[in-house]
N, C-alpha and C. Protein backbone atom coordinates (compact mmCIF):
# COMPACT_ATOMS: atom_id res chain seq x y z
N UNK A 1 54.94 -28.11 -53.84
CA UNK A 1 54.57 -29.14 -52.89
C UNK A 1 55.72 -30.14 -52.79
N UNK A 2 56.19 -30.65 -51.69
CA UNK A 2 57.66 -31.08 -51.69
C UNK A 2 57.07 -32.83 -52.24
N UNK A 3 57.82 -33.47 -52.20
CA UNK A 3 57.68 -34.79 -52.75
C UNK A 3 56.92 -35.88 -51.85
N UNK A 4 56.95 -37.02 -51.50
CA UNK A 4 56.39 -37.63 -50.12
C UNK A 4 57.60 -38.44 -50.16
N UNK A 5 58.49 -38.56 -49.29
CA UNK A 5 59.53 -39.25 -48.65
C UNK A 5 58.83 -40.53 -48.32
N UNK A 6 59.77 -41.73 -48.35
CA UNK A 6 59.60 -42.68 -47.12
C UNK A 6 59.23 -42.28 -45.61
N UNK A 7 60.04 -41.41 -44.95
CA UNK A 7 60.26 -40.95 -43.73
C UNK A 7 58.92 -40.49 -43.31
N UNK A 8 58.41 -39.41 -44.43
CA UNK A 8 56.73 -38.31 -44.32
C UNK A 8 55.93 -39.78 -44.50
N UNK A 9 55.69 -40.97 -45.14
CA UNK A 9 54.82 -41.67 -45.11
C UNK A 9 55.09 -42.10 -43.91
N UNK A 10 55.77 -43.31 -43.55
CA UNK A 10 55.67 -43.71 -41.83
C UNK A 10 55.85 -42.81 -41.23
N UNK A 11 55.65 -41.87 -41.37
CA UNK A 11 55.44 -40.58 -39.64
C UNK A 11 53.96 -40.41 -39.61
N UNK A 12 53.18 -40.42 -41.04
CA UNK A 12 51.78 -40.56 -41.23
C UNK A 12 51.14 -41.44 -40.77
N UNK A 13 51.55 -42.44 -41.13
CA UNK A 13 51.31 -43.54 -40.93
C UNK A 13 50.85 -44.42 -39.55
N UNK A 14 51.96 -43.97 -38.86
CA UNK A 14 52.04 -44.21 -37.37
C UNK A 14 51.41 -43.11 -36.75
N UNK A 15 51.27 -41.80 -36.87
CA UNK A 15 50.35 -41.02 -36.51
C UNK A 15 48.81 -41.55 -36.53
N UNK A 16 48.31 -42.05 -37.51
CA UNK A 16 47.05 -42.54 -37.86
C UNK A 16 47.03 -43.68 -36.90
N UNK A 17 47.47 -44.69 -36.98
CA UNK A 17 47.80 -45.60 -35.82
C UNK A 17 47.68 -45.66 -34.52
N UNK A 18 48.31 -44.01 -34.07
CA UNK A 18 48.05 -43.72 -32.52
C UNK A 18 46.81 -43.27 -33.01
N UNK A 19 46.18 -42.90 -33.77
CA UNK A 19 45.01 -42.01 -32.86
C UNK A 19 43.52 -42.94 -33.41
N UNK A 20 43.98 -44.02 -34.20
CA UNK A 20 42.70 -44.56 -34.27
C UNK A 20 42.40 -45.85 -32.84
N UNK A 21 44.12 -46.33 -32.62
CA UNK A 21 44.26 -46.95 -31.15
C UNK A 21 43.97 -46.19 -30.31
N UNK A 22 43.72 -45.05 -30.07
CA UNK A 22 43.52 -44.37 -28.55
C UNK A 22 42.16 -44.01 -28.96
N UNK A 23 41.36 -43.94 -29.97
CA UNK A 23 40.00 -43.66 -30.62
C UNK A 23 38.99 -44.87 -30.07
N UNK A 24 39.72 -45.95 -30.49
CA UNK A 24 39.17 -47.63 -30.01
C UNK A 24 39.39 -47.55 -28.43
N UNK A 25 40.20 -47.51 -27.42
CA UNK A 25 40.09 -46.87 -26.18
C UNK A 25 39.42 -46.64 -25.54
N UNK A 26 39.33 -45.30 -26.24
CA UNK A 26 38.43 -44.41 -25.56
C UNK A 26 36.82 -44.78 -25.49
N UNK A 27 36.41 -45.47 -26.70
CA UNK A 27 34.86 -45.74 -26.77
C UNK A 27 34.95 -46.95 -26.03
N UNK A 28 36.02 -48.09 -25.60
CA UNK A 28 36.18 -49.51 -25.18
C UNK A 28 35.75 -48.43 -23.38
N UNK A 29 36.71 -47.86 -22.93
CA UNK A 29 36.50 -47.19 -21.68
C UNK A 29 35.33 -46.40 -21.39
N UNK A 30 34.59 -45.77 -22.81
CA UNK A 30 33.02 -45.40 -22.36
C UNK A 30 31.78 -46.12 -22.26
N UNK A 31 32.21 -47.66 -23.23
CA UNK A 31 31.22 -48.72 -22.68
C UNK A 31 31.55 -49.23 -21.47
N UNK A 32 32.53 -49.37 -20.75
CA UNK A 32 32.28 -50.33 -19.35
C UNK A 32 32.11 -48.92 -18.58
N UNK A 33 32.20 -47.79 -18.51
CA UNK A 33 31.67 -47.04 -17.41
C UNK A 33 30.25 -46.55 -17.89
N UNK A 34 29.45 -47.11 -18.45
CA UNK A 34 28.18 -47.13 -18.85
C UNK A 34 27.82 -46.33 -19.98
N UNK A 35 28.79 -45.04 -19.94
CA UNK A 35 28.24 -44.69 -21.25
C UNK A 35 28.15 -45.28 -22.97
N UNK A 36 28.43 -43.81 -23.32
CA UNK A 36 28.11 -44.86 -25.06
C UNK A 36 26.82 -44.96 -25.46
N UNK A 37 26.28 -45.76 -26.46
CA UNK A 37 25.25 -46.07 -26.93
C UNK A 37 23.66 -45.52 -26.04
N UNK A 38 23.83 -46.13 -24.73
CA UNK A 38 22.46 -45.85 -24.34
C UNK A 38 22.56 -45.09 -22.53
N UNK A 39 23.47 -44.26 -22.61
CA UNK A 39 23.78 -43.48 -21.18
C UNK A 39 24.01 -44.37 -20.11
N UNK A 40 23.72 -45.93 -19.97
CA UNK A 40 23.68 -46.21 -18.98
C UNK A 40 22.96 -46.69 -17.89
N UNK A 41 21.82 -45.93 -17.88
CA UNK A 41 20.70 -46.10 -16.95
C UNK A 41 19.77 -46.92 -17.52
N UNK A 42 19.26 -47.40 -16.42
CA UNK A 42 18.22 -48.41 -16.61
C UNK A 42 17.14 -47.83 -16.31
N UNK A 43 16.06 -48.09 -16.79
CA UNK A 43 14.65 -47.49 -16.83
C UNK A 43 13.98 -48.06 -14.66
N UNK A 44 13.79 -47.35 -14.44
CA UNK A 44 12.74 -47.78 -12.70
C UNK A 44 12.13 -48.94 -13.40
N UNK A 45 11.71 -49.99 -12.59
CA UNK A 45 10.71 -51.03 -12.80
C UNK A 45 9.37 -50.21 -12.63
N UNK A 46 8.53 -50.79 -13.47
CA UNK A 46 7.40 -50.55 -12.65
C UNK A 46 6.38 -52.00 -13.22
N UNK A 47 4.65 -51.92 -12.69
CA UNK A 47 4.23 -52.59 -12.33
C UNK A 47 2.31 -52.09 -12.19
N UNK A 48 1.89 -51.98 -13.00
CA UNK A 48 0.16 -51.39 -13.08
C UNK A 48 -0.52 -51.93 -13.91
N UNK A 49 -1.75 -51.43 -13.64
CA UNK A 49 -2.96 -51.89 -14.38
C UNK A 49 -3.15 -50.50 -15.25
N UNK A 50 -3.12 -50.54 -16.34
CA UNK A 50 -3.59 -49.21 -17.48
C UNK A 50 -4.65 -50.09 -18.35
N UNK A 51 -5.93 -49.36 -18.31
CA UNK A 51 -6.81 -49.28 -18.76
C UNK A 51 -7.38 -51.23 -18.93
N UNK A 52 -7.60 -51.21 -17.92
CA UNK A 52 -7.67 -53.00 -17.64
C UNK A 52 -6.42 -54.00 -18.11
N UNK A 53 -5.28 -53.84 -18.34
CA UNK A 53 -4.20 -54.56 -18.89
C UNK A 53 -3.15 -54.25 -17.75
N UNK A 54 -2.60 -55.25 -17.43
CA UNK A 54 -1.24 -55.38 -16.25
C UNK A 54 0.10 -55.50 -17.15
N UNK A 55 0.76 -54.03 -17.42
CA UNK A 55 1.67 -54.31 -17.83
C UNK A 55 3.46 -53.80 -16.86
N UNK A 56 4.16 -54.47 -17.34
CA UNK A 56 5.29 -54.58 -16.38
C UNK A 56 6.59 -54.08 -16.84
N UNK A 57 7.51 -53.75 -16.31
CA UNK A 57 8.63 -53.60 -16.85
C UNK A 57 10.05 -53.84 -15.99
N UNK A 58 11.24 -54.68 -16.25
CA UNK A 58 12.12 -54.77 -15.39
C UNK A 58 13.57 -54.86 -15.99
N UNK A 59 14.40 -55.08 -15.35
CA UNK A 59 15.35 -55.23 -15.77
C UNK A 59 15.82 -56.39 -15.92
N UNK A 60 16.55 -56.85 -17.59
CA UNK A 60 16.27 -58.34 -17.59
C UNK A 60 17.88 -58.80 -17.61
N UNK A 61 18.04 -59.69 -17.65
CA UNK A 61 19.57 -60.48 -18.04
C UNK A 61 19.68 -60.54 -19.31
N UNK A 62 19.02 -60.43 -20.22
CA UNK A 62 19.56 -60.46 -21.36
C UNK A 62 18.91 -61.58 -22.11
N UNK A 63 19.46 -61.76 -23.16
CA UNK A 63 18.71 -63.29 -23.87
C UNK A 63 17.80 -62.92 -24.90
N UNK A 64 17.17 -61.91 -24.70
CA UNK A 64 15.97 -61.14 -25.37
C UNK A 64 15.80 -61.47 -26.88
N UNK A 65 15.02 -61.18 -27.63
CA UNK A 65 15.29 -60.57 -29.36
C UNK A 65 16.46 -60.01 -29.85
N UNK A 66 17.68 -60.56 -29.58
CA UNK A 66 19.22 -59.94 -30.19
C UNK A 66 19.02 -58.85 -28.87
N UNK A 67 18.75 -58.59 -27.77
CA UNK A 67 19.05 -57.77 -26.59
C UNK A 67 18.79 -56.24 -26.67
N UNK A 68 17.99 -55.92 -28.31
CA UNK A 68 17.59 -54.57 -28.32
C UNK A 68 17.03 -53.92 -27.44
N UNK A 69 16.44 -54.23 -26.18
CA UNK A 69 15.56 -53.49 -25.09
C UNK A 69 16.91 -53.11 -24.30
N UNK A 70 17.88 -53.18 -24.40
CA UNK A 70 19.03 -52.96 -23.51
C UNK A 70 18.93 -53.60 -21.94
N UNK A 71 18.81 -54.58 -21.88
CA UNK A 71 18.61 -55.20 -20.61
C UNK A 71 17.76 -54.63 -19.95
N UNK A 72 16.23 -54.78 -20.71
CA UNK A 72 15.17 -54.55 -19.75
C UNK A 72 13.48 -55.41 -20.62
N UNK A 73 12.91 -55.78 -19.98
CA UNK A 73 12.18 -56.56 -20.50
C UNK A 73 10.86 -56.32 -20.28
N UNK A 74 9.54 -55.91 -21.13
CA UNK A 74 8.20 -55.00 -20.80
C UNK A 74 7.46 -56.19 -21.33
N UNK A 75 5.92 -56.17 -20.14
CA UNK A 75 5.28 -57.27 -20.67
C UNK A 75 3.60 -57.04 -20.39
N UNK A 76 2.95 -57.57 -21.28
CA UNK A 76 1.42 -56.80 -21.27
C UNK A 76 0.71 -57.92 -20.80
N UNK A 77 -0.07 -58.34 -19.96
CA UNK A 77 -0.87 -59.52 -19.43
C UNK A 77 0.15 -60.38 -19.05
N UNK A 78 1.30 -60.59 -18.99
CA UNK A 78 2.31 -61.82 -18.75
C UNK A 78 3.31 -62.23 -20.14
N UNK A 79 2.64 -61.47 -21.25
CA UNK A 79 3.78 -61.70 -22.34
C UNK A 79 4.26 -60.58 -22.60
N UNK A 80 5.54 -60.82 -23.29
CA UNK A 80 6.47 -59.82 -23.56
C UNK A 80 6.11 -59.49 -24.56
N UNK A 81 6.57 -57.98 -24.68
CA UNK A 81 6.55 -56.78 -25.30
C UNK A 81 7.56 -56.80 -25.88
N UNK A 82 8.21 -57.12 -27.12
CA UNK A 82 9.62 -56.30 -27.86
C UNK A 82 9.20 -54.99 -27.78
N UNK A 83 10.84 -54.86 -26.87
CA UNK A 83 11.08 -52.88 -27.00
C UNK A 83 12.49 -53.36 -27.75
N UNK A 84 12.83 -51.96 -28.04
CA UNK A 84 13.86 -51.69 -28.34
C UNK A 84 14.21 -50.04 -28.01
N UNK A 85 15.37 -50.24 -27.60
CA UNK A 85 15.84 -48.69 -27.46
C UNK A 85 16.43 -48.38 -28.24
N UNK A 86 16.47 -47.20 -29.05
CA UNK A 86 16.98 -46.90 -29.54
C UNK A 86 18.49 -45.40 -29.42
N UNK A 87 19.24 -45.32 -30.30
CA UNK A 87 20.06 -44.37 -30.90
C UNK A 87 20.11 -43.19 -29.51
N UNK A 88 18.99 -42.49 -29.72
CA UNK A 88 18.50 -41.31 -28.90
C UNK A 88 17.91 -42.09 -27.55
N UNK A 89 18.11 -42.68 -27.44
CA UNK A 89 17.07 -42.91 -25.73
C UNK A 89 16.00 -43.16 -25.80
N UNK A 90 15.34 -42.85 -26.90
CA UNK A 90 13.67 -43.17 -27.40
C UNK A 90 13.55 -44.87 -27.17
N UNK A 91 12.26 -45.40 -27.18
CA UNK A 91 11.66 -46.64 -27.21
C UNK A 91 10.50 -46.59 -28.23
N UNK A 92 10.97 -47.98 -28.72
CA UNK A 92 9.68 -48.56 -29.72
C UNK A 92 9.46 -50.15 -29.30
N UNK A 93 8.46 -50.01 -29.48
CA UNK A 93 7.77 -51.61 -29.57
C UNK A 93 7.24 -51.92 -31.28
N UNK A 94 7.52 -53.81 -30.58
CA UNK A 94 6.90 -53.94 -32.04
C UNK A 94 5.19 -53.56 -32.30
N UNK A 95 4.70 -53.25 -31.46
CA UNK A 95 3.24 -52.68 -31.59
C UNK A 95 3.34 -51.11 -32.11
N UNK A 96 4.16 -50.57 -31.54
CA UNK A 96 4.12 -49.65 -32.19
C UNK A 96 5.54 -48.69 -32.23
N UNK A 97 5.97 -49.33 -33.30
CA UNK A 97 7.11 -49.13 -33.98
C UNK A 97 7.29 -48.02 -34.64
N UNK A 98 6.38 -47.13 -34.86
CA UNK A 98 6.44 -45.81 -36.16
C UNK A 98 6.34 -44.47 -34.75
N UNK A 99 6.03 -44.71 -33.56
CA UNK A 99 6.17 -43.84 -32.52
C UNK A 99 6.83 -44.17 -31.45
N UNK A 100 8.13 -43.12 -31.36
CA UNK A 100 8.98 -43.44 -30.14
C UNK A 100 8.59 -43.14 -28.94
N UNK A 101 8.80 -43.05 -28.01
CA UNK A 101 8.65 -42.29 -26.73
C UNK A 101 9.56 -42.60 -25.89
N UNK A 102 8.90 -42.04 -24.45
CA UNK A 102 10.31 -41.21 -23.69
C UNK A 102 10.72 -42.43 -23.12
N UNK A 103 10.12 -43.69 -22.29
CA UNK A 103 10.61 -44.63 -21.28
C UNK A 103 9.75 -46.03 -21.58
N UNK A 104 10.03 -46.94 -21.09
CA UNK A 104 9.59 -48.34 -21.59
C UNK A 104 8.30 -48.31 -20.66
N UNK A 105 8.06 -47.90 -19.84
CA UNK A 105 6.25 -47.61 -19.48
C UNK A 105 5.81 -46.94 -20.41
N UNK A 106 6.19 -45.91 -21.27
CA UNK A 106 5.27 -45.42 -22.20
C UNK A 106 4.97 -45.78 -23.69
N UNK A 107 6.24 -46.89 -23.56
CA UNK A 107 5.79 -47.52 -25.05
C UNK A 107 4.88 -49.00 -24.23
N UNK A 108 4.53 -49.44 -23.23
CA UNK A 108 3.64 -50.51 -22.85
C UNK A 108 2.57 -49.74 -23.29
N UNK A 109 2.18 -48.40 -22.47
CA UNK A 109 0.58 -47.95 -22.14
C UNK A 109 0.73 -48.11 -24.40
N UNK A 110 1.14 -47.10 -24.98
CA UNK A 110 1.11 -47.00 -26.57
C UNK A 110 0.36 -48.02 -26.97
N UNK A 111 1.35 -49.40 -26.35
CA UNK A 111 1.03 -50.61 -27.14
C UNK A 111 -0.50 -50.90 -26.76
N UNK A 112 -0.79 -51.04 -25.53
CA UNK A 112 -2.47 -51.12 -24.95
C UNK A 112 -2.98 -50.48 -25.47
N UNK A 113 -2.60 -49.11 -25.89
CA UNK A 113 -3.33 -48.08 -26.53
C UNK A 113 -3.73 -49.01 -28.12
N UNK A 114 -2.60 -49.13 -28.74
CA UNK A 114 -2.63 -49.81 -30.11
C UNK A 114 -3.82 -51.14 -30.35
N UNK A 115 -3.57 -51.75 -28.99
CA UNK A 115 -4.40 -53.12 -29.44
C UNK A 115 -5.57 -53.01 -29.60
N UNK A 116 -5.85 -52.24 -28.82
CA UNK A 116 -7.65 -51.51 -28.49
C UNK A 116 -8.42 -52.96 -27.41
N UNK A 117 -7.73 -53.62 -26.73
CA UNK A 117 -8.36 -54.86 -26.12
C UNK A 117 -7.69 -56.02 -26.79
N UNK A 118 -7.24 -55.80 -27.52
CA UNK A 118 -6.30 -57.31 -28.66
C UNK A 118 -5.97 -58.00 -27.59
N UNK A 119 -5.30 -59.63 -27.60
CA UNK A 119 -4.27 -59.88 -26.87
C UNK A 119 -2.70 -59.91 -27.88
N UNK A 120 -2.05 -59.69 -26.69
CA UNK A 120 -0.72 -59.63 -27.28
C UNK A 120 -0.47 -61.18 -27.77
N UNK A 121 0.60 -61.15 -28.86
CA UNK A 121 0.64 -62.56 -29.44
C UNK A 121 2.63 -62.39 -29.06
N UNK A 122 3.11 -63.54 -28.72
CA UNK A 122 4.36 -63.62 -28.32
C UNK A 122 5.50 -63.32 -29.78
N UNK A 123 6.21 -62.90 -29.93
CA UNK A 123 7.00 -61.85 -30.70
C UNK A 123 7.99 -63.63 -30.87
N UNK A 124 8.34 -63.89 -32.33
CA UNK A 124 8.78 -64.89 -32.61
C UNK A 124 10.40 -64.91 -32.41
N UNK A 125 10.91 -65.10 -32.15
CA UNK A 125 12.61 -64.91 -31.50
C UNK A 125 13.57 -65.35 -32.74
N UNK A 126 13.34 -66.58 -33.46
CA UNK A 126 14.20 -67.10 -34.58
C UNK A 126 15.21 -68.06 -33.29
């Protein structure tokens, strides 16, 4: 095994350099064209009555619980719902947090499902 030169370390060195700078890049250039973390898309609004409860969903500005719903904001009688999206595209609420599902209408109906008639109590922000 030959020795490690000065020369073989900074050629390493700077190799590692380019490719963790063009690594940082590349993920900096897949968040502003939407991808990354959460594909991008925003969930449709919607807007119904499920099982006597009016719950809603839109796209919000932000501000949220640390912004885990990814700029979108779900709400059961007029209060909000913490979602969070997660990793995979899945959604949880804090109602029901131990089951994901596919879109932020289906973790509202869950949560109605969960309360059994409850009212929702407003999710404390800090």
């Amino acid at each position: 095994m030959p020795e490690l030169s000065r020369r073989r370390a900074l050629t390493a060195a700077a190799a590692l350099a380019t490719a963790s700078t063009a690594a940082t890049l590349a993920a900096q250039a897949a968040r502003a064209d939407g991808g990354g973390h959460h594909g991008g898309s925003t969930p449709a609004p919607f807007d119904e009555v499920y099982q006597g409860r009016r719950i809603q969903g839109r796209a919000s500005s932000g501000g949220g619980h640390h912004d885990h719903g990814a700029g979108y904001a779900v709400f059961v009688d007029g209060v909000e719902l913490h979602v969070m999206r997660n990793a995979d595209d899945s959604w949880i609420s804090v109602v029901s947090h131990y089951e994901p599902v596919t879109t932020p209408r289906a973790a509202a109906r869950a949560a109605v499902d969960e309360l059994q008639g409850a009212a929702l109590l407003p999710f404390p922000t800090n």
